[in-house]
C-alpha atoms as a PDB file:
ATOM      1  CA  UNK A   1      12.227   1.745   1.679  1.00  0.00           C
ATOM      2  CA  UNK A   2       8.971   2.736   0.596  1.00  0.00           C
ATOM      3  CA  UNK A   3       8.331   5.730  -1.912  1.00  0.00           C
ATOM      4  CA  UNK A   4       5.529   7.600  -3.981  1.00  0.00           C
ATOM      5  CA  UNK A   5       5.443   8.148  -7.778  1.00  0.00           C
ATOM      6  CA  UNK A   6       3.332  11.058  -9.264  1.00  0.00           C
ATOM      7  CA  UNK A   7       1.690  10.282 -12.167  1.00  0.00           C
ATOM      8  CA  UNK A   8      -0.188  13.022 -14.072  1.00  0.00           C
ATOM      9  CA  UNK A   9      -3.601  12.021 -16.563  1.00  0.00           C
ATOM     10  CA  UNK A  10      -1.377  11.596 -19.659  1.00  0.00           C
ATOM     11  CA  UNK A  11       2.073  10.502 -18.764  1.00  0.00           C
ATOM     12  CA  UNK A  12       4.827  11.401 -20.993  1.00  0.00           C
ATOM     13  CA  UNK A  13       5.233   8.671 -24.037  1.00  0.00           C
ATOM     14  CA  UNK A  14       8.186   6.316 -23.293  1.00  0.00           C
ATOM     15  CA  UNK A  15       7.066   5.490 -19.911  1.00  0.00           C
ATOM     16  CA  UNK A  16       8.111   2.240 -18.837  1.00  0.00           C
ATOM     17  CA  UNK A  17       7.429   0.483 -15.550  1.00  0.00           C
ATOM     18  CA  UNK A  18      10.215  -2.608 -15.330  1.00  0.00           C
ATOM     19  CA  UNK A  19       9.007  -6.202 -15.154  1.00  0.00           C
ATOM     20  CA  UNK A  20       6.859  -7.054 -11.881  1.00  0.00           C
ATOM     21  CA  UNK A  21       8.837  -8.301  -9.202  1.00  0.00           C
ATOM     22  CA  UNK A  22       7.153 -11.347  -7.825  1.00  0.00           C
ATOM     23  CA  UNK A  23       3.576 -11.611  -8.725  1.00  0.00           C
ATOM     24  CA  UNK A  24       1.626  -9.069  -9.202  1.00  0.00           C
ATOM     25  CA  UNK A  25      -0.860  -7.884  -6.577  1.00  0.00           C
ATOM     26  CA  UNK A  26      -4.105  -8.188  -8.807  1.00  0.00           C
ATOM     27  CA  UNK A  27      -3.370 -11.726  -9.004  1.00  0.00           C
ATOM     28  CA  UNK A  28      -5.856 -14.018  -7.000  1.00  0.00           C
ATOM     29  CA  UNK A  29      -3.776 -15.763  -4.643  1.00  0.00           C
ATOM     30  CA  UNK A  30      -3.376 -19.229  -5.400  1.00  0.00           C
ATOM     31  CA  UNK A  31      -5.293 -21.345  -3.060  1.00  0.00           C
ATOM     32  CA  UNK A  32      -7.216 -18.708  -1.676  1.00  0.00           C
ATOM     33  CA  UNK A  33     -10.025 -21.419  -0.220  1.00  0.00           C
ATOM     34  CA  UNK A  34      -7.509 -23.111   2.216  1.00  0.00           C
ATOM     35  CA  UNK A  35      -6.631 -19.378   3.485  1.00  0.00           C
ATOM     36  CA  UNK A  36      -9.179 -18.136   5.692  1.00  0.00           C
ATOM     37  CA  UNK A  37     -10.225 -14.340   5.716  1.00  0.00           C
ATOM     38  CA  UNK A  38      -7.685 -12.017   8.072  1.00  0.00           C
ATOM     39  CA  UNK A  39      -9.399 -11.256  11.007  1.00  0.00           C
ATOM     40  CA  UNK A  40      -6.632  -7.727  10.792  1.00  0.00           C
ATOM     41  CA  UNK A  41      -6.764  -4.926   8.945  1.00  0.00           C
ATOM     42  CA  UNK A  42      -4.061  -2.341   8.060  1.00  0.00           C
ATOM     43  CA  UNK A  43      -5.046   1.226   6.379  1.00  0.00           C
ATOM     44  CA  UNK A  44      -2.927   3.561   4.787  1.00  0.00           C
ATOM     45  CA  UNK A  45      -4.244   6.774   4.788  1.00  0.00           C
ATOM     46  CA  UNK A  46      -3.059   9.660   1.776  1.00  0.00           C
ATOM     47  CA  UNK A  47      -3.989  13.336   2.339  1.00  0.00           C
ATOM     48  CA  UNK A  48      -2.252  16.803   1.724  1.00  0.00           C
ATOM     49  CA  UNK A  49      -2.627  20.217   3.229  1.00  0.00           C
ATOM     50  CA  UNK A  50      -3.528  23.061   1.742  1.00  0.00           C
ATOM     51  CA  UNK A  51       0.281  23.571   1.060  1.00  0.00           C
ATOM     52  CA  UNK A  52       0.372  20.619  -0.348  1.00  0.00           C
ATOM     53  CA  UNK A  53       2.526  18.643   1.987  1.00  0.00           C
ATOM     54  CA  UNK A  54       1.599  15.100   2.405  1.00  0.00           C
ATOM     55  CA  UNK A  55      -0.557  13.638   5.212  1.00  0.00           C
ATOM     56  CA  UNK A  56       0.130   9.914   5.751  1.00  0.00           C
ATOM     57  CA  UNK A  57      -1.082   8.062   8.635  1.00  0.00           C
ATOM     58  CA  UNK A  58      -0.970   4.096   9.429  1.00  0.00           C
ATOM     59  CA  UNK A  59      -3.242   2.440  11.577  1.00  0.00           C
ATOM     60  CA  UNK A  60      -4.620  -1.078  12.908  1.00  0.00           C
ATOM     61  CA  UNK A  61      -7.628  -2.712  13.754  1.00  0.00           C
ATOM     62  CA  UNK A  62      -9.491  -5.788  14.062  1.00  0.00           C
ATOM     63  CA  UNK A  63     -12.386  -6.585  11.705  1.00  0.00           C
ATOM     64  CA  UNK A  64     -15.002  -6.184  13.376  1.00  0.00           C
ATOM     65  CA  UNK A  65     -18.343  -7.150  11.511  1.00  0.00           C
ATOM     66  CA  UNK A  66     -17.862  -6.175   7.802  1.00  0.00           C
ATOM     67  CA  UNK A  67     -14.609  -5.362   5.974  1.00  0.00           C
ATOM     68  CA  UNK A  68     -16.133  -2.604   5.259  1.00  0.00           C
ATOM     69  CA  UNK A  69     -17.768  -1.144   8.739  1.00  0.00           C
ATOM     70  CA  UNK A  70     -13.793  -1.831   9.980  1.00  0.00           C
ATOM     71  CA  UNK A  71     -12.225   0.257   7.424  1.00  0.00           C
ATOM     72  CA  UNK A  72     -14.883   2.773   7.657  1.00  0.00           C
ATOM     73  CA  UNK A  73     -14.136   3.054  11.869  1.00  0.00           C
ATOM     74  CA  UNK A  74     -10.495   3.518  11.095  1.00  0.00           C
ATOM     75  CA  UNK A  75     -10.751   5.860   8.187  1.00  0.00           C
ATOM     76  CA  UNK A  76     -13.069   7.925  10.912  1.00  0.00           C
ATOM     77  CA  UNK A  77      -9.967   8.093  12.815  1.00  0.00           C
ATOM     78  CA  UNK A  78      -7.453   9.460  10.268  1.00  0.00           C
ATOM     79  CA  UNK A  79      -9.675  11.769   8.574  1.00  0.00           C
ATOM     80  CA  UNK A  80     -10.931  13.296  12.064  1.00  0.00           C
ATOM     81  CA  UNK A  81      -7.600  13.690  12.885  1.00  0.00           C
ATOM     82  CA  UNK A  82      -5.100  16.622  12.917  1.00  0.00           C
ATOM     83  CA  UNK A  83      -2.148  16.016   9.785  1.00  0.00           C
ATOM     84  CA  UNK A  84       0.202  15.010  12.339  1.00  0.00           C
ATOM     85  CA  UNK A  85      -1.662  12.709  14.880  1.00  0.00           C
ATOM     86  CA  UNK A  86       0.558  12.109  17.719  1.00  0.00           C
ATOM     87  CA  UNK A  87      -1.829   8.768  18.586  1.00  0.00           C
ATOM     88  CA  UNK A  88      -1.066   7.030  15.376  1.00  0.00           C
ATOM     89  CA  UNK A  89       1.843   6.012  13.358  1.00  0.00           C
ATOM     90  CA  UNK A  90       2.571   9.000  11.177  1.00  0.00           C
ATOM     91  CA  UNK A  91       4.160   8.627   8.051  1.00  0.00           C
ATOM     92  CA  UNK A  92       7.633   8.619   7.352  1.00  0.00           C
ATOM     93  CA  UNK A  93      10.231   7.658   9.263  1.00  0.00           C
ATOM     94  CA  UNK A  94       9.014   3.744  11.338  1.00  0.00           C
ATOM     95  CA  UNK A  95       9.203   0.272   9.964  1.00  0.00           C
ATOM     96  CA  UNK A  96       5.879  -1.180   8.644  1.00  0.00           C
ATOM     97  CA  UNK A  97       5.972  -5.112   9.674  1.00  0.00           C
ATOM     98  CA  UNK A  98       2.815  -7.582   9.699  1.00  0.00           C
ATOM     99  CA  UNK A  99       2.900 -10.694  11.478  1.00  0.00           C
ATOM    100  CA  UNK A 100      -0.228 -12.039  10.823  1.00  0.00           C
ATOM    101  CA  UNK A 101      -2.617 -12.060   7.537  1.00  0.00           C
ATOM    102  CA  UNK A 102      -4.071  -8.676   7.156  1.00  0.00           C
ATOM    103  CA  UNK A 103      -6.798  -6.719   5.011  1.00  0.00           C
ATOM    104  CA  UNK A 104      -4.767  -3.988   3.446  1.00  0.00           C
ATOM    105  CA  UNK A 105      -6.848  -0.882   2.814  1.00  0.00           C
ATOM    106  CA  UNK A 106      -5.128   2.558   1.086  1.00  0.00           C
ATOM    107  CA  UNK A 107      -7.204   5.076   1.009  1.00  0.00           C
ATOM    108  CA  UNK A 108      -6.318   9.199  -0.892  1.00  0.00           C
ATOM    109  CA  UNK A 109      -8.771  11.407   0.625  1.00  0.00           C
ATOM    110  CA  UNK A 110      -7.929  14.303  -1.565  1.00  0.00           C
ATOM    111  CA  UNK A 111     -10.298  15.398  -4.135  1.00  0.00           C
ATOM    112  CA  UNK A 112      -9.138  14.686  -7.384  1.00  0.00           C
ATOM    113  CA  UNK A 113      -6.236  12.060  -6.594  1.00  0.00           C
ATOM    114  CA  UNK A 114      -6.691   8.756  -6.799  1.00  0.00           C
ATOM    115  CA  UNK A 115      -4.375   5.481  -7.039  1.00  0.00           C
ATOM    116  CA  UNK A 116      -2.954   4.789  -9.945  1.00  0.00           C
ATOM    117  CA  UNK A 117      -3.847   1.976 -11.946  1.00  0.00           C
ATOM    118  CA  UNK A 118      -3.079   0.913 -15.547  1.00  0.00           C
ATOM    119  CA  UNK A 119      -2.878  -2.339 -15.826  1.00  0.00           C
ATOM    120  CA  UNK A 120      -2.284  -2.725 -19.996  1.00  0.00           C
ATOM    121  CA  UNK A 121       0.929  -1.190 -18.952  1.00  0.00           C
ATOM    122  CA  UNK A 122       1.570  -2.913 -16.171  1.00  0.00           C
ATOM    123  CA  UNK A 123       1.360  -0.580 -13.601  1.00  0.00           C
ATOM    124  CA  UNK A 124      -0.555  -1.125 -10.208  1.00  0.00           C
ATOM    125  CA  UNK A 125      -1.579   0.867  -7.133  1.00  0.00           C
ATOM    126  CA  UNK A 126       2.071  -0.969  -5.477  1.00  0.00           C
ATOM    127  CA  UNK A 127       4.846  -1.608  -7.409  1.00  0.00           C
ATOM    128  CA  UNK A 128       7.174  -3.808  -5.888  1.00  0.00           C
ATOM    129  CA  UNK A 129      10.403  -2.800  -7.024  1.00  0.00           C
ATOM    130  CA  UNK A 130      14.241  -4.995  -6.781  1.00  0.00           C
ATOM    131  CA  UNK A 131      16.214  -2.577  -5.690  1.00  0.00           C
ATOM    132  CA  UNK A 132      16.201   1.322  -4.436  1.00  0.00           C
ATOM    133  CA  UNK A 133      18.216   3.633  -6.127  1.00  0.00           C
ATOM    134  CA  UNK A 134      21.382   2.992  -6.517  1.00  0.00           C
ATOM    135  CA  UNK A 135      21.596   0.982  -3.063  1.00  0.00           C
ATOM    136  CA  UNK A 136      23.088  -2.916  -4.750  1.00  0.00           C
ATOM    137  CA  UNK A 137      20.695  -4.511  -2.433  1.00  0.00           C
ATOM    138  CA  UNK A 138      18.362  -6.727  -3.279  1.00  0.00           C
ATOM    139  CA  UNK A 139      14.438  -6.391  -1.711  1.00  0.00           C
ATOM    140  CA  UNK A 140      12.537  -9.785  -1.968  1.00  0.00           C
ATOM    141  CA  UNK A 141       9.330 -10.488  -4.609  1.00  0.00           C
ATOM    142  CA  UNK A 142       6.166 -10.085  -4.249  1.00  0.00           C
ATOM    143  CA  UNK A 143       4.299 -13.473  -3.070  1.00  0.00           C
ATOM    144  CA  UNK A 144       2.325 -12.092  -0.033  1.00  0.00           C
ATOM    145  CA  UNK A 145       0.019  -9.694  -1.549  1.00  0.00           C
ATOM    146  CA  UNK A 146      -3.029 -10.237  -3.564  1.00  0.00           C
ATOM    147  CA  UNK A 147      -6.326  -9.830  -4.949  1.00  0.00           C
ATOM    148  CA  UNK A 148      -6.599  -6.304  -5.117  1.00  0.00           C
ATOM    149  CA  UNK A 149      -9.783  -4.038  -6.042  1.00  0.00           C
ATOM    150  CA  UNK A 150     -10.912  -0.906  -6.194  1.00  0.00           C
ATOM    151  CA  UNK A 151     -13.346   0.091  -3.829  1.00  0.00           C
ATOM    152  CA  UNK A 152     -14.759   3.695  -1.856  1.00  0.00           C
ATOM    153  CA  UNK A 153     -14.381   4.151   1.911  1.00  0.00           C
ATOM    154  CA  UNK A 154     -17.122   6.805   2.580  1.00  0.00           C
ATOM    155  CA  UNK A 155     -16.999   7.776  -1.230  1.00  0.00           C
ATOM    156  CA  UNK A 156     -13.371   8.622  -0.949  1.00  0.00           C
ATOM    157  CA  UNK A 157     -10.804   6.746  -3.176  1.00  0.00           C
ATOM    158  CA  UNK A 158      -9.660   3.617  -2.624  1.00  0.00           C
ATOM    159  CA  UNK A 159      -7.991  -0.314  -3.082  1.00  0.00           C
ATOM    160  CA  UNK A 160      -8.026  -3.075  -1.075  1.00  0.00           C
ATOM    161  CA  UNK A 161      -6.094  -6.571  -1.167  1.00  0.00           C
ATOM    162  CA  UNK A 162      -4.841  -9.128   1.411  1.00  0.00           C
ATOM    163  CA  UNK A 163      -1.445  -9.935   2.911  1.00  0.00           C
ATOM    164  CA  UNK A 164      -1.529 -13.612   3.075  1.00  0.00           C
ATOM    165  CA  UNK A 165       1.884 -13.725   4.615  1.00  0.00           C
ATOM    166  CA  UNK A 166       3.206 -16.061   2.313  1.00  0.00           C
ATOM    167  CA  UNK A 167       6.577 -16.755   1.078  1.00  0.00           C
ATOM    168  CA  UNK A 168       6.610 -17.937  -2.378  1.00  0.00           C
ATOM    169  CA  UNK A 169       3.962 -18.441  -5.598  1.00  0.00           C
ATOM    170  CA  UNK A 170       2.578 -21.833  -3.816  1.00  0.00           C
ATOM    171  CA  UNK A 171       1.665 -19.958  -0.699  1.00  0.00           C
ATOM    172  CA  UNK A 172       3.679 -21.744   1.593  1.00  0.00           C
ATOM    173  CA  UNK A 173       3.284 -19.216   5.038  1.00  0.00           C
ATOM    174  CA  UNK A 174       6.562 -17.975   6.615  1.00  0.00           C
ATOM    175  CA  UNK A 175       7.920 -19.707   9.390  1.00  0.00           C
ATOM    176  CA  UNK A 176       8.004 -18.339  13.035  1.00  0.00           C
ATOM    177  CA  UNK A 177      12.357 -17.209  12.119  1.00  0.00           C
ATOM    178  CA  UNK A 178      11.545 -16.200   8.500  1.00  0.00           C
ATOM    179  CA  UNK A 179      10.697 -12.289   7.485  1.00  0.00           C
ATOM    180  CA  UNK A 180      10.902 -10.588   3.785  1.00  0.00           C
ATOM    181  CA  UNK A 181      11.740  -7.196   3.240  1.00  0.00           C
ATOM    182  CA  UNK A 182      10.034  -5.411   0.546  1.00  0.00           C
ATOM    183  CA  UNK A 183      10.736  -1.824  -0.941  1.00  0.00           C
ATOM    184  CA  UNK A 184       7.125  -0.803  -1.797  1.00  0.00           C
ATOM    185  CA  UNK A 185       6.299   2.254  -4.141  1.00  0.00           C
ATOM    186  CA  UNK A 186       2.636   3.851  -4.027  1.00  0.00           C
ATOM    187  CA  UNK A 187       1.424   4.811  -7.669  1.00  0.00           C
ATOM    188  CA  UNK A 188      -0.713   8.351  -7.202  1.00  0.00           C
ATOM    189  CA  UNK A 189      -2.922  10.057 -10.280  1.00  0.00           C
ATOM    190  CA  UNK A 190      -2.602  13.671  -9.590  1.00  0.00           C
ATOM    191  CA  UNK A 191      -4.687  15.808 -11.171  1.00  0.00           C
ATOM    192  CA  UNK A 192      -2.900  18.182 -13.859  1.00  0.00           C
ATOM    193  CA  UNK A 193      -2.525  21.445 -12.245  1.00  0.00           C
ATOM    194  CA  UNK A 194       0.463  23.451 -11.613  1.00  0.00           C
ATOM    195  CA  UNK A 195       2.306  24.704  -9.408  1.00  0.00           C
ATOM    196  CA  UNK A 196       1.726  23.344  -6.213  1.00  0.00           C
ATOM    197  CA  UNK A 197       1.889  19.728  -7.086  1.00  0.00           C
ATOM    198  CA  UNK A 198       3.114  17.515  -3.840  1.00  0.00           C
ATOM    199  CA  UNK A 199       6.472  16.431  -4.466  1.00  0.00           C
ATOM    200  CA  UNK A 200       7.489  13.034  -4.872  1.00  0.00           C
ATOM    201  CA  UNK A 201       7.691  11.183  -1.261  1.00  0.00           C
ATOM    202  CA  UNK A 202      10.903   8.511  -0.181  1.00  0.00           C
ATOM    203  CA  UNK A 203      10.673   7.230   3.341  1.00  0.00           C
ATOM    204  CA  UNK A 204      13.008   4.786   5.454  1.00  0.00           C
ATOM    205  CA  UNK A 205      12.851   2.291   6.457  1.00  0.00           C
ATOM    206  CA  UNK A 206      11.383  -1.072   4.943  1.00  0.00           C
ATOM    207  CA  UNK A 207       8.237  -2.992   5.208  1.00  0.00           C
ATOM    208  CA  UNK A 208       8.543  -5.888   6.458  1.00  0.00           C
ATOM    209  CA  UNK A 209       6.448  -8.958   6.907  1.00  0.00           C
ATOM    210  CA  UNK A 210       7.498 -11.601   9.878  1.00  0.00           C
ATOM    211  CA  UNK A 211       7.009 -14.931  10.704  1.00  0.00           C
ATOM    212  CA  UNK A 212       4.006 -15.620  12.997  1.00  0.00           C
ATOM    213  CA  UNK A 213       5.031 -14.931  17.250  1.00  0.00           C
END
């Protein structure tokens, strides 16, 4: 499962975000110099409408030059694009799975939104969380994703890290039979105005990362 949380410029006192699960993702991976730099990159494009529904598109691309050129081509795409794009993946209802070591780019091109990042309480652009709901099962840790930073993709909003595809904290890579399953949940700062904030956003199913092919 992945989800979004809203969170407005002063959240309500007594606020607070559980323990991270797995490492957190503004960690520097471990070992970082015997990993060399994805040649993939994944964006995850936030809008809304003027109704306030929420835009989400997911697309793919090689990186091609610059990290930055690449996620500058694909956020081209998705901002170019009608809300619902019938030539990408649009947002809700599909499987996210890497296979392969990937730039991950999230970008919220809506003015005055951003991602939501606190880290003196412990609260990141992705939480990673142990469970959804009430559902008893169990999602796996964070010990893929890392070295996140803030950065603009044609002045709009922005964070960046890396899926390293690894499988525990001394970045041993998944084997070709081995997959995690992770339930993800995007941290949005909306901007305090009411009504017509967008309503908190649950979609099914997982993400997933894979062994290699």
């Amino acid at each position: 499962m992945s989800n979004i949380r809203i969170f407005l410029p002063e959240q309500p006192s007594g606020f607070m975000p559980g323990p991270y699960h797995g490492d957190p993702i503004s960690a520097p991976k471990a070992g970082t110099p015997n990993f060399p730099a994805p040649t993939k990159i994944y964006m995850l494009y936030f809008s809304l409408t003027a109704t306030s529904s929420w835009i989400i598109k997911h697309l793919r691309g090689d990186v091609t030059g610059t990290i930055e050129a690449s996620e500058e081509a694909l956020f081209d795409i998705a901002s170019n694009g009608p809300p619902y794009d019938p030539t990408l993946e649009n947002g809700f209802n599909h499987t996210t799975v890497w296979n392969e070591p990937t730039y991950f780019t999230m970008v919220m091109d809506k003015a005055g939104y951003d991602f939501y990042w606190r880290p003196s309480d412990g609260i990141e652009p992705i939480t990673f969380l142990p469970r959804k709901m009430i559902d008893p099962k169990k999602y796996d840790k964070n010990y893929a994703f890392y070295d996140l930073q803030r950065v603009t993709v044609k002045n709009v909003p922005a964070v960046r890290l890396v899926n390293y595809l690894t499988k525990d904290s001394n970045g041993a890579p998944l084997e070709p039979d081995e997959n995690r399953i992770y339930c993800m949940q995007y941290n949005i700062l909306a901007p305090l105005v009411a009504p017509g904030l967008p309503p908190p956003l649950i979609w099914d199913p997982d993400s997933q990362n894979q062994g290699p092919d």
